[in-house]
C-alpha atoms as a PDB file:
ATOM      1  CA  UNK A   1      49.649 -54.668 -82.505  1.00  0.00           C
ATOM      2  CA  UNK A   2      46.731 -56.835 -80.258  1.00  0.00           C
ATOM      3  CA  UNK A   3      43.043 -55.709 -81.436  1.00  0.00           C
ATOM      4  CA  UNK A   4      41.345 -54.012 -78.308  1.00  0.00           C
ATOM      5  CA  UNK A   5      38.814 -56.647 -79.098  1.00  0.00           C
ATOM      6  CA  UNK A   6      40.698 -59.111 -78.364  1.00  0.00           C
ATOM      7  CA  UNK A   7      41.530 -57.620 -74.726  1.00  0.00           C
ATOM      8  CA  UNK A   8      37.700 -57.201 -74.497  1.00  0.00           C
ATOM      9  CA  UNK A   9      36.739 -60.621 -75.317  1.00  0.00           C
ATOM     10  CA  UNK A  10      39.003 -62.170 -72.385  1.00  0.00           C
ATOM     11  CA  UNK A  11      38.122 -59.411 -70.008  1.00  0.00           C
ATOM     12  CA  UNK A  12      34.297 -59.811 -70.426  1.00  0.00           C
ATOM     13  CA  UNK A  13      34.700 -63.947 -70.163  1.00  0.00           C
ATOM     14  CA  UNK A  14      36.725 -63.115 -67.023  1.00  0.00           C
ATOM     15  CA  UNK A  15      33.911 -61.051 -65.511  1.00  0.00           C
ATOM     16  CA  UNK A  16      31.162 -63.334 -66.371  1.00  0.00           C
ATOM     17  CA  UNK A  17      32.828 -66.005 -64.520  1.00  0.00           C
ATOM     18  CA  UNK A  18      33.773 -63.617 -61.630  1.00  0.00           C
ATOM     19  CA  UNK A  19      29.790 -63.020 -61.630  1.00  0.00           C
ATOM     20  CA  UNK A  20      29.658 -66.567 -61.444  1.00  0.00           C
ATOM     21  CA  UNK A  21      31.875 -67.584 -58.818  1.00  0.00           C
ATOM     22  CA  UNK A  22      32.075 -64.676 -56.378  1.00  0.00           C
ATOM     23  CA  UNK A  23      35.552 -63.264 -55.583  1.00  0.00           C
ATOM     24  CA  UNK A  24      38.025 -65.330 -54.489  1.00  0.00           C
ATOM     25  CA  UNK A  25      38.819 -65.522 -51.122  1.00  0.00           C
ATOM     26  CA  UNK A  26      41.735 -65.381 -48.792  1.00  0.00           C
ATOM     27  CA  UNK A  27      43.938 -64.097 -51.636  1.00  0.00           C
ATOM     28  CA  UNK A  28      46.668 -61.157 -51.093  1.00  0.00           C
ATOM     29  CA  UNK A  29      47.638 -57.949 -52.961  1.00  0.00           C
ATOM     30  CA  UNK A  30      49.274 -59.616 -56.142  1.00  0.00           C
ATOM     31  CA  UNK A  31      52.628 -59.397 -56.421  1.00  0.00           C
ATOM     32  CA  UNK A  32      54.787 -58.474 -59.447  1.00  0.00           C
ATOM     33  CA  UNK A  33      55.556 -62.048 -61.299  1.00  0.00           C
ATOM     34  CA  UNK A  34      51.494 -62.811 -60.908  1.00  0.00           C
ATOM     35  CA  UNK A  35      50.941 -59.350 -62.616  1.00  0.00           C
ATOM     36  CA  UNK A  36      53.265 -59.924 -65.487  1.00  0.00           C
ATOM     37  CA  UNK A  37      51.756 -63.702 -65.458  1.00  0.00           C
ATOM     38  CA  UNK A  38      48.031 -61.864 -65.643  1.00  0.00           C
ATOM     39  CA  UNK A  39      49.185 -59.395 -68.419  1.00  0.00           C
ATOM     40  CA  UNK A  40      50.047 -62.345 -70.759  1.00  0.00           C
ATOM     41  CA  UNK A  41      47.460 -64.663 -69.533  1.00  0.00           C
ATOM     42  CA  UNK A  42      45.158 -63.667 -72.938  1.00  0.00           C
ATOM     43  CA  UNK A  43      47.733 -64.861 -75.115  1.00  0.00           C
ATOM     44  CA  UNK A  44      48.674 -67.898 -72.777  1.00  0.00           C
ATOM     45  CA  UNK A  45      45.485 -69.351 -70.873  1.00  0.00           C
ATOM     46  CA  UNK A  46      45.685 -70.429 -67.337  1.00  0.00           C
ATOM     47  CA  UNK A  47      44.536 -74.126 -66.590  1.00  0.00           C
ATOM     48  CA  UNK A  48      43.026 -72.570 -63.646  1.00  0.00           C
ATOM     49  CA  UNK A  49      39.528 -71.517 -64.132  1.00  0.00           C
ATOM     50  CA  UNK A  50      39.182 -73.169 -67.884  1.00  0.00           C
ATOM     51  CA  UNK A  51      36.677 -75.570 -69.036  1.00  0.00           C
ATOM     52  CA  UNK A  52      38.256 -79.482 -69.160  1.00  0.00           C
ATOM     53  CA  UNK A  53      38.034 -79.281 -72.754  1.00  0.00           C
ATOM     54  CA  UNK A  54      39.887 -76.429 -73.338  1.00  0.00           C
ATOM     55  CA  UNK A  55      43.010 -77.669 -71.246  1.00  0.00           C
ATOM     56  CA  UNK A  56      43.182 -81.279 -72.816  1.00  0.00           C
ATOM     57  CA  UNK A  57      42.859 -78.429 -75.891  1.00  0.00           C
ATOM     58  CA  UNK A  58      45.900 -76.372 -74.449  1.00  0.00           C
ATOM     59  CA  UNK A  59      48.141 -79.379 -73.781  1.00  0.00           C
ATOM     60  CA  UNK A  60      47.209 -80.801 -77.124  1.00  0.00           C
ATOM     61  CA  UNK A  61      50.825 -79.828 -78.158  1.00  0.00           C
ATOM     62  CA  UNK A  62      52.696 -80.954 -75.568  1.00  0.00           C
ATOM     63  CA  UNK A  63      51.051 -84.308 -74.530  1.00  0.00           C
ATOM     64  CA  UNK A  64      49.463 -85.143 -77.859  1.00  0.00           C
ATOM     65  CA  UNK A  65      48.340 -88.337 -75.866  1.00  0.00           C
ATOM     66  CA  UNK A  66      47.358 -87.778 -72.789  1.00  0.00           C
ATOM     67  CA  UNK A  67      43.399 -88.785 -72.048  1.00  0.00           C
ATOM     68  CA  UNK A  68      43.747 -86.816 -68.459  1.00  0.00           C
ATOM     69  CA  UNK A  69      44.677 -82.698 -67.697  1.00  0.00           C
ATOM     70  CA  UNK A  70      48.350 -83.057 -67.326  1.00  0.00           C
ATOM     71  CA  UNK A  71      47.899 -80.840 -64.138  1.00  0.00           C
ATOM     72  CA  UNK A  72      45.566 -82.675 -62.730  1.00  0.00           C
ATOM     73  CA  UNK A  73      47.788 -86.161 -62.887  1.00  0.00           C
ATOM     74  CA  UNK A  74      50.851 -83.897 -61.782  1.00  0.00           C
ATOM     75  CA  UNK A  75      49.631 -82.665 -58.901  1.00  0.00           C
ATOM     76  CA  UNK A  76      48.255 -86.274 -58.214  1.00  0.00           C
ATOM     77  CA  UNK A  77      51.906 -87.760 -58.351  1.00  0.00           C
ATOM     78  CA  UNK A  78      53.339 -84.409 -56.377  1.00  0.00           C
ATOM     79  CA  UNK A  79      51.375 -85.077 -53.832  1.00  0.00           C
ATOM     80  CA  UNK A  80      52.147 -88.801 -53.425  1.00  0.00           C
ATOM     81  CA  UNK A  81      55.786 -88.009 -54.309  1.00  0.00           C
ATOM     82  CA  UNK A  82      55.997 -85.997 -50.753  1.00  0.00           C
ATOM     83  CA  UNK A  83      54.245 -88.754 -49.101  1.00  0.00           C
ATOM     84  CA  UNK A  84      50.974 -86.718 -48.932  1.00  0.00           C
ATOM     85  CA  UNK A  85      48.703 -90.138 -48.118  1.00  0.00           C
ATOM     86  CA  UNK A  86      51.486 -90.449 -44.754  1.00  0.00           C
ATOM     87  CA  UNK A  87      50.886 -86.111 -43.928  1.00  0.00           C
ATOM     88  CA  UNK A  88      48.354 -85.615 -41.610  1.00  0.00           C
ATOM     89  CA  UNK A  89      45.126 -83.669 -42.396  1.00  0.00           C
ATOM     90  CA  UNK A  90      46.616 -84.057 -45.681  1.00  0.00           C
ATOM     91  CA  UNK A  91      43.718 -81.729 -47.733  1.00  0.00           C
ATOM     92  CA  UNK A  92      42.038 -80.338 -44.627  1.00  0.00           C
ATOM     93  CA  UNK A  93      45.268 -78.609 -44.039  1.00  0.00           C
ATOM     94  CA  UNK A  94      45.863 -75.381 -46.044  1.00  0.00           C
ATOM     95  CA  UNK A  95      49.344 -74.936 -47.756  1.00  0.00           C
ATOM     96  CA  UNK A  96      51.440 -71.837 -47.128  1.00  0.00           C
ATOM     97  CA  UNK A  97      49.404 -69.383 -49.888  1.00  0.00           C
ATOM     98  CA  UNK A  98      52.452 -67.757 -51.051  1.00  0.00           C
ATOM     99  CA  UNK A  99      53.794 -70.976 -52.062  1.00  0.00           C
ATOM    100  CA  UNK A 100      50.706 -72.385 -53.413  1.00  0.00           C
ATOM    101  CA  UNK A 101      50.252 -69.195 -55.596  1.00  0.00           C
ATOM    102  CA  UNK A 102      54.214 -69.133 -56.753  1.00  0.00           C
ATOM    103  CA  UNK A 103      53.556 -73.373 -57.426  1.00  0.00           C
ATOM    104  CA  UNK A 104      50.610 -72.174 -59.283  1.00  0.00           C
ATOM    105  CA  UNK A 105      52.456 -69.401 -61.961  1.00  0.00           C
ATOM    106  CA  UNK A 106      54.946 -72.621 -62.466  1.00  0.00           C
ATOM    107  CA  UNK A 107      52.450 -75.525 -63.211  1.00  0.00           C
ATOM    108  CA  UNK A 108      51.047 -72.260 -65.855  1.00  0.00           C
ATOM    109  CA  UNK A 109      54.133 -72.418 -67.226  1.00  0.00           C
ATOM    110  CA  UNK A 110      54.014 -76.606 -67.572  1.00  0.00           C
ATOM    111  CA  UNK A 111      56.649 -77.104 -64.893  1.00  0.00           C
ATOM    112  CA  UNK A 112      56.624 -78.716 -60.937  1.00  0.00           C
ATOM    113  CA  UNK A 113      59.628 -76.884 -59.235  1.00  0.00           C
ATOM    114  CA  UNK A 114      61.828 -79.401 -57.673  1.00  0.00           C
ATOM    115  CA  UNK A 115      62.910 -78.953 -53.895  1.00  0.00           C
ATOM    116  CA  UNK A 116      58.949 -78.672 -53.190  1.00  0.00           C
ATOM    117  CA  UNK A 117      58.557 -80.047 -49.373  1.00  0.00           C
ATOM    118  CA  UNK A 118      55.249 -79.271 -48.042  1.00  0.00           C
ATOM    119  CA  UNK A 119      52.816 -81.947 -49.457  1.00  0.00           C
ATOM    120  CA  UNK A 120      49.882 -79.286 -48.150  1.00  0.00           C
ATOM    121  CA  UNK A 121      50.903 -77.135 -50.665  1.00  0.00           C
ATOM    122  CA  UNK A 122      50.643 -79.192 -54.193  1.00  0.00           C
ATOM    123  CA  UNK A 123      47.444 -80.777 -52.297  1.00  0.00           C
ATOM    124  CA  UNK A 124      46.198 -77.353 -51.601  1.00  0.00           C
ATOM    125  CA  UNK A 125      46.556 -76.400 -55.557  1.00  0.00           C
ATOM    126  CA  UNK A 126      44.820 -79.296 -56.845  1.00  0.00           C
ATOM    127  CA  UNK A 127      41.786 -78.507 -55.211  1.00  0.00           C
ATOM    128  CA  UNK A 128      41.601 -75.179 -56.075  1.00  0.00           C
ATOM    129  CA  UNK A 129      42.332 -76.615 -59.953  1.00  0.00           C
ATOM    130  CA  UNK A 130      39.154 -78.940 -58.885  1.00  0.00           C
ATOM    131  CA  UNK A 131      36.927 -75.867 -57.416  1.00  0.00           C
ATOM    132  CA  UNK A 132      38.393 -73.135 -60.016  1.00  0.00           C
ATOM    133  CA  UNK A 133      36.978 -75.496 -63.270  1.00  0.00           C
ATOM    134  CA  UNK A 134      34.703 -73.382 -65.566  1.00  0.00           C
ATOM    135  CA  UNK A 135      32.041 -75.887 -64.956  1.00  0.00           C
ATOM    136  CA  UNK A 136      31.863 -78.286 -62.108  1.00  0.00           C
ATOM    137  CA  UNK A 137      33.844 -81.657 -62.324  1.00  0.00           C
ATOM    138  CA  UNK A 138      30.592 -83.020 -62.154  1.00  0.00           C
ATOM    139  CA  UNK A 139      27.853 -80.879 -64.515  1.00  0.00           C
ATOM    140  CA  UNK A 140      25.006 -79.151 -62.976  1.00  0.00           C
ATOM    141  CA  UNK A 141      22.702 -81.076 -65.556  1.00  0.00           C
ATOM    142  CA  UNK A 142      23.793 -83.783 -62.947  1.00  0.00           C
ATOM    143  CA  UNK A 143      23.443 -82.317 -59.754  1.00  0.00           C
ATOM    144  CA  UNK A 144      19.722 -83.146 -59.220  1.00  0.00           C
ATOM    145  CA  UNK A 145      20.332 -86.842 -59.788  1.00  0.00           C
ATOM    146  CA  UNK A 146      23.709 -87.076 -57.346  1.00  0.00           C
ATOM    147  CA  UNK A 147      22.025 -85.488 -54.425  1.00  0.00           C
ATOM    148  CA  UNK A 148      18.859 -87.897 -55.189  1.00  0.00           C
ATOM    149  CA  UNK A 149      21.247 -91.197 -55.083  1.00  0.00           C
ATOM    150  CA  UNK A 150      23.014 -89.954 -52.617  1.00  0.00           C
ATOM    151  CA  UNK A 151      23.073 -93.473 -50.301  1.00  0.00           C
ATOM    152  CA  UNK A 152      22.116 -95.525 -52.970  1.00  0.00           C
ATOM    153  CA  UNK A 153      26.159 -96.983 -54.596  1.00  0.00           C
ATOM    154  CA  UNK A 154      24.280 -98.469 -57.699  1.00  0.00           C
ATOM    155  CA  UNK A 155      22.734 -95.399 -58.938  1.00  0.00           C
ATOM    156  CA  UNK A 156      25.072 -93.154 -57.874  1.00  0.00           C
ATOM    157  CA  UNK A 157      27.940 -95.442 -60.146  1.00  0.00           C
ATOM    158  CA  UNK A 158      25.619 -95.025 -62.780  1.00  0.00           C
ATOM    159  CA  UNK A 159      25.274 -91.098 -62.710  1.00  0.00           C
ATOM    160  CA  UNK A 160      29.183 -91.634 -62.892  1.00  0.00           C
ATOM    161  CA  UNK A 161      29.509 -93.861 -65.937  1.00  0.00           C
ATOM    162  CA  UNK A 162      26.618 -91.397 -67.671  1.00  0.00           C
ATOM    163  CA  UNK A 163      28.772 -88.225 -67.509  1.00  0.00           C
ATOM    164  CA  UNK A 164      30.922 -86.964 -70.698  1.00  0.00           C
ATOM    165  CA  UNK A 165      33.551 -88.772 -71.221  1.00  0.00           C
ATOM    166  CA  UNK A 166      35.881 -85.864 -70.175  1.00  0.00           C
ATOM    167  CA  UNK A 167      34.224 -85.691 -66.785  1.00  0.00           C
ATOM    168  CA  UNK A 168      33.508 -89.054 -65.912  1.00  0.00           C
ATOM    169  CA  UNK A 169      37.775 -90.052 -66.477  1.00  0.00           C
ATOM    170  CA  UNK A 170      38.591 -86.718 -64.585  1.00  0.00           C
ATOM    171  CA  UNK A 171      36.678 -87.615 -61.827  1.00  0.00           C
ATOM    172  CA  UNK A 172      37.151 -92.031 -61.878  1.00  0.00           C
ATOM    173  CA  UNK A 173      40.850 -90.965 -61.630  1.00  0.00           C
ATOM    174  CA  UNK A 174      40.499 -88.234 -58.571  1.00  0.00           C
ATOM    175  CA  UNK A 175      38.407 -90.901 -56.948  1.00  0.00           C
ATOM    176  CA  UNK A 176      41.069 -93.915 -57.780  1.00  0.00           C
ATOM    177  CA  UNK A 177      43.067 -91.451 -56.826  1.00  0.00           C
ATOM    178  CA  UNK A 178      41.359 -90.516 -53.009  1.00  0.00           C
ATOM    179  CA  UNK A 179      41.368 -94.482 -52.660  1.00  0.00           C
ATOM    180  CA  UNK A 180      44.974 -94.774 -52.120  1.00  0.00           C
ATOM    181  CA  UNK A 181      44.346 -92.370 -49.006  1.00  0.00           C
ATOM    182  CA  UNK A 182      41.427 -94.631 -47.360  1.00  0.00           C
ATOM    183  CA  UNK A 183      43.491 -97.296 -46.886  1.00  0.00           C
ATOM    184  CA  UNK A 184      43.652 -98.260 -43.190  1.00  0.00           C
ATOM    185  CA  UNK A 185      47.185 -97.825 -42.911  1.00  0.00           C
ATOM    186  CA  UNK A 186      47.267 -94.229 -44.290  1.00  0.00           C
ATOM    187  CA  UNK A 187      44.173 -93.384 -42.559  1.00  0.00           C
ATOM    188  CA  UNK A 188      46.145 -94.066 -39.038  1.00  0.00           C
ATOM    189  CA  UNK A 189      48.967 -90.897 -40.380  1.00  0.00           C
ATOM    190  CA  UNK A 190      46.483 -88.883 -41.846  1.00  0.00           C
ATOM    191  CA  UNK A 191      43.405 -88.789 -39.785  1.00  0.00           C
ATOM    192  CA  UNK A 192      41.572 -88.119 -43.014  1.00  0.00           C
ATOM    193  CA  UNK A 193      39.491 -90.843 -43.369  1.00  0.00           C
ATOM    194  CA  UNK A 194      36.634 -91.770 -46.197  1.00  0.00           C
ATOM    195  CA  UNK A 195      34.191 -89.312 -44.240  1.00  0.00           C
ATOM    196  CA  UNK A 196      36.689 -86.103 -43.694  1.00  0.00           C
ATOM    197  CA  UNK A 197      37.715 -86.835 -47.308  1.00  0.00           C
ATOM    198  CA  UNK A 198      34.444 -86.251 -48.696  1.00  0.00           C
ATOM    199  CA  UNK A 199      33.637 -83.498 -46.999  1.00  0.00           C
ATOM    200  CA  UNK A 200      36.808 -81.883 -48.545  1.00  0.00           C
ATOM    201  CA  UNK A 201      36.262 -82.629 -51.913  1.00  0.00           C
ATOM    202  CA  UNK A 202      32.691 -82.587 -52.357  1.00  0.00           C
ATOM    203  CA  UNK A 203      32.757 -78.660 -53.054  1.00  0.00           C
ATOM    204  CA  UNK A 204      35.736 -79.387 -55.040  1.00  0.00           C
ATOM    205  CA  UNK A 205      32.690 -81.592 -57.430  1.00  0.00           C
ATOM    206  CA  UNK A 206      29.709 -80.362 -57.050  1.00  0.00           C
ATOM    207  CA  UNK A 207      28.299 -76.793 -57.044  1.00  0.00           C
ATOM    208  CA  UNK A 208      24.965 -76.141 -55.363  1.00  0.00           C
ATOM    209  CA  UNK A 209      23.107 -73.514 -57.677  1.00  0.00           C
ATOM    210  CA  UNK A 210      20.532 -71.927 -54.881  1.00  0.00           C
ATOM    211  CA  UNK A 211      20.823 -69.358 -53.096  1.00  0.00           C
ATOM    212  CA  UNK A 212      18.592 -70.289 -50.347  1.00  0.00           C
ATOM    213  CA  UNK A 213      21.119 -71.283 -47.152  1.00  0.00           C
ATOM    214  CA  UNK A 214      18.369 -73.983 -45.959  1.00  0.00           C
ATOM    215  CA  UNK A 215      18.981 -75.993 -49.531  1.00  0.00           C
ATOM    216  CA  UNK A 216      22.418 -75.209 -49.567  1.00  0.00           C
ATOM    217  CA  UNK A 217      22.786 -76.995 -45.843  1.00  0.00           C
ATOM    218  CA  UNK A 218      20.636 -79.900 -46.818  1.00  0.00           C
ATOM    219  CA  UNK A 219      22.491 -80.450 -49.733  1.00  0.00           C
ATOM    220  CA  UNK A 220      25.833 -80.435 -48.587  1.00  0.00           C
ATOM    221  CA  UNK A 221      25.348 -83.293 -47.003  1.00  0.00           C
ATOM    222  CA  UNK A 222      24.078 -84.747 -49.272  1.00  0.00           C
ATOM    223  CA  UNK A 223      27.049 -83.760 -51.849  1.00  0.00           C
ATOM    224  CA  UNK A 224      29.291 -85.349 -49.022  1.00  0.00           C
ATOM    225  CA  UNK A 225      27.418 -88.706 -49.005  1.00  0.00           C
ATOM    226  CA  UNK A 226      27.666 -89.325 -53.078  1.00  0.00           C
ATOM    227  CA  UNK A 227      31.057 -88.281 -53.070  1.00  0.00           C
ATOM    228  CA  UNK A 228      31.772 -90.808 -50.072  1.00  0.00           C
ATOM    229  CA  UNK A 229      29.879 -93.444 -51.650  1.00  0.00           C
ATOM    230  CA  UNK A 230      31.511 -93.259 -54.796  1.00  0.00           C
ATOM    231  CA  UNK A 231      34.879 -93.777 -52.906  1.00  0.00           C
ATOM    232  CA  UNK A 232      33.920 -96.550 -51.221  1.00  0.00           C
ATOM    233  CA  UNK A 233      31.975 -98.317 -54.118  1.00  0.00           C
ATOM    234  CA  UNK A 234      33.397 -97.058 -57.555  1.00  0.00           C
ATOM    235  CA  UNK A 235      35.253 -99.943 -59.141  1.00  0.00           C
ATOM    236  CA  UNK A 236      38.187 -97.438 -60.659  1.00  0.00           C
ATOM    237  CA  UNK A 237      40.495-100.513 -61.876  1.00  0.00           C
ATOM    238  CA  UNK A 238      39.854 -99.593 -66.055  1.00  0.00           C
ATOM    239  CA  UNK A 239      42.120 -96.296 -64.776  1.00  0.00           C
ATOM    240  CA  UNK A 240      44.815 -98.413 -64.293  1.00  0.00           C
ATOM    241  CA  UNK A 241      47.550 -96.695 -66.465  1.00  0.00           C
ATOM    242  CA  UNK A 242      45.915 -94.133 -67.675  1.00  0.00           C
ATOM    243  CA  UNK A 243      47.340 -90.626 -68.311  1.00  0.00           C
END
């Protein structure tokens, strides 16, 4: 009783941002449950690969609220929960895929499995939440002036605090939320420290639009220094309770 159109509409949005992104990699033949999950994903959208506003839309319901993506902030606490910021390589390390794609069908559904052990894995998830968003945590009408204040902590603050709202809380609470992890102690366990951790999550932030590899190298370092700078200089205290 569905219109075709209706199929059509979410198929053609799904290619565009297939066109966009490239395929994914290092994914395996689907199974059965992420089949079923995919047939009923155009009634029930995934907070994978939607645009921030649309998932504080989708949770509307649920966590009438809540200023930050609900997945986002329970990933956050999963993490720390399984003493992620005492793991080493703690988000350099990949997570099992099998259980990172099962965790990801249940966080769909609104729901962390208990008996979770592997911090890699929840860790592993909410970076591909970070890298799957519609449109980069940080917009590419912003790109231009991140890799230009790259080294320089005031300006770079300042492209912060002059995102959308949306954005700039997303990303003050993913980099309150990296802080915990450069703390000398933690650093010690982890071997991730402020530099390793930008390079990490930089591509997680910031997508490069050209397609020439010479800009694309430049600028990844470059990416890597604002994100690092922002960790080490971005005052995130006004996140303090915030959900």
């Amino acid at each position: 009783g569905v219109a075709i159109s209706t199929y059509a509409k979410y198929c053609y949005n799904k290619l565009q941002k297939a066109a966009l992104t490239g395929a994914k990699k290092g994914l395996k033949k689907p199974n059965i449950e992420e089949i079923r999950h995919a047939k009923n994903a155009v009634f029930n959208p995934s907070m994978f690969g939607s645009s921030l506003q649309d998932i504080i839309a989708m949770q509307k319901e649920r966590y009438p609220d809540r200023q930050l993506p609900w997945v986002q902030t329970r990933l956050s606490e999963e993490v720390l929960a399984l003493n992620g910021d005492q793991t080493e390589g703690i988000f350099r390390v990949p997570g099992d895929i099998d259980e990172v794609n099962a965790l990801k069908l249940q966080v769909d559904q609104w729901k962390i499995p208990t008996g979770l052990e592997d911090p890699h894995v929840p860790a592993s998830l909410l970076k591909l939440w970070y890298r799957e968003l519609e449109e980069p945590l940080i917009p590419h009408e912003f790109y231009e002036q991140c890799i230009t204040h790259y080294e320089n902590p005031e300006a770079a603050i300042a492209v912060v605090h002059s995102l959308p709202r949306i954005n700039k809380m997303v990303l003050c609470y993913l980099i309150r939320f990296l802080q915990v992890f450069v703390q000398p102690a933690n650093v010690a366990v982890t071997k991730m420290d402020v530099n390793n951790l930008a390079m990490v999550m930089a591509p997680n932030c910031l997508r490069c639009q050209s397609d020439d590899p010479r800009i694309i190298f430049e600028n990844t370092r470059k990416e890597m220094s604002f994100i690092r700078v922002l960790i080490q200089h971005l005052d995130t205290s006004f996140m303090e309770g915030i959900l």
